[in-house]
Protein backbone atom coordinates (compact mmCIF):
# COMPACT_ATOMS: atom_id res chain seq x y z
CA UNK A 1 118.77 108.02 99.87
CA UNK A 2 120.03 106.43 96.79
CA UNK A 3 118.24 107.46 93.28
CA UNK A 4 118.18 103.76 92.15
CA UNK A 5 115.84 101.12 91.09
CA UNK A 6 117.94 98.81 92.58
CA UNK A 7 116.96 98.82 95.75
CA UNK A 8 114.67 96.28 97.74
CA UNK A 9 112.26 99.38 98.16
CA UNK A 10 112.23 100.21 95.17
CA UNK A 11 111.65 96.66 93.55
CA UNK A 12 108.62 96.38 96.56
CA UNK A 13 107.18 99.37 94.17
CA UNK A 14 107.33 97.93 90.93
CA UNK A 15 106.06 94.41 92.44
CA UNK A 16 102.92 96.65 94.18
CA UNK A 17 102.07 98.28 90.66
CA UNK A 18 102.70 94.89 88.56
CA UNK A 19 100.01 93.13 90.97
CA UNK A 20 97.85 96.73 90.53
CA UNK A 21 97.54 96.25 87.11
CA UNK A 22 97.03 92.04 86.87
CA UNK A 23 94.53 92.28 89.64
CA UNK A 24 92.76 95.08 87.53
CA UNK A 25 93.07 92.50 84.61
CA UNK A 26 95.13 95.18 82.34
CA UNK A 27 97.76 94.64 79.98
CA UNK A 28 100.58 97.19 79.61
CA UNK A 29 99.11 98.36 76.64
CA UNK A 30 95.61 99.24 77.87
CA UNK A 31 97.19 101.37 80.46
CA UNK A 32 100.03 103.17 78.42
CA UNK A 33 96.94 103.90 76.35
CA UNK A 34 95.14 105.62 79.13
CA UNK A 35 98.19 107.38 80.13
CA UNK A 36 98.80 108.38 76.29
CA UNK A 37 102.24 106.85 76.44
CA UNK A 38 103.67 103.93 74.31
CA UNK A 39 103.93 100.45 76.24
CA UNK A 40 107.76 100.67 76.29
CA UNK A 41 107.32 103.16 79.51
CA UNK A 42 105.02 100.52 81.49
CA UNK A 43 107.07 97.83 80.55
CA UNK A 44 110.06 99.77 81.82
CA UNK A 45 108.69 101.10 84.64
CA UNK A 46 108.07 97.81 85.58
CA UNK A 47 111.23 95.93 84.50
CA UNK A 48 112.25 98.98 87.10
CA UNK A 49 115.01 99.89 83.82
CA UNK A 50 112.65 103.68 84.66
CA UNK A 51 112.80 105.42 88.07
CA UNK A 52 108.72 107.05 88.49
CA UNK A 53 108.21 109.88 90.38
CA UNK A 54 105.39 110.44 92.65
CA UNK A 55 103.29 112.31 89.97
CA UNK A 56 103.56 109.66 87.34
CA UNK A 57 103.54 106.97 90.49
CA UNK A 58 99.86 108.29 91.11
CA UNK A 59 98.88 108.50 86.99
CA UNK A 60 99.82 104.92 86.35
CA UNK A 61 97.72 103.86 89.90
CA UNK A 62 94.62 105.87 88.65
CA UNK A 63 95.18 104.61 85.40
CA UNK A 64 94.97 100.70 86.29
CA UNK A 65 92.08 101.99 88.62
CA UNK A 66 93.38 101.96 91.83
CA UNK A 67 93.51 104.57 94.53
CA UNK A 68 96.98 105.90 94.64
CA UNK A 69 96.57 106.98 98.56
CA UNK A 70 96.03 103.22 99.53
CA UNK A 71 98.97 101.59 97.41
CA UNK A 72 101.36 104.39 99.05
CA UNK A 73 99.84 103.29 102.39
CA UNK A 74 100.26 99.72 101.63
CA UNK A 75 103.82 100.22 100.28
CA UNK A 76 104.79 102.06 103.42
CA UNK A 77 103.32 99.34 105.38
CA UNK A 78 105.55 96.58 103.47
CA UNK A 79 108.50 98.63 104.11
CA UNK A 80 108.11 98.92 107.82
């Protein structure tokens, strides 16, 4: 498997997370500040310029309030 953000997958990911946080009514600010991280890396992450890994994949979904368990699930299910 390729290691890029520029995959289909990959932008089904950042599209998942962007509706995360709107539907938790957050801005990127308000969660970089939960994470402790400046709102350059949400705004990357989600511009998909910044490849996540599955650790900071479940930090930003607990930090918008979500359960990270059910966005994987429903990721998985897009991708089927």
């Amino acid at each position: 498997m390729t290691k890029s953000t520029h995959t289909p997958e990959y932008h089904r990911l950042v599209e998942l997370l962007v509706e995360t946080r709107r539907t938790a009514e957050l801005t990127q600010q308000q969660v970089a500040d939960r994470l402790g991280k400046p709102q350059s890396y949400v705004a990357k992450v989600e511009g998909a310029e910044r490849r996540i890994d599955v650790l900071e994949f479940a930090a930003l979904v607990k930090a918008m309030g979500s359960n990270p368990t059910a966005l994987l699930d429903r990721l998985l299910s897009d991708l089927e």
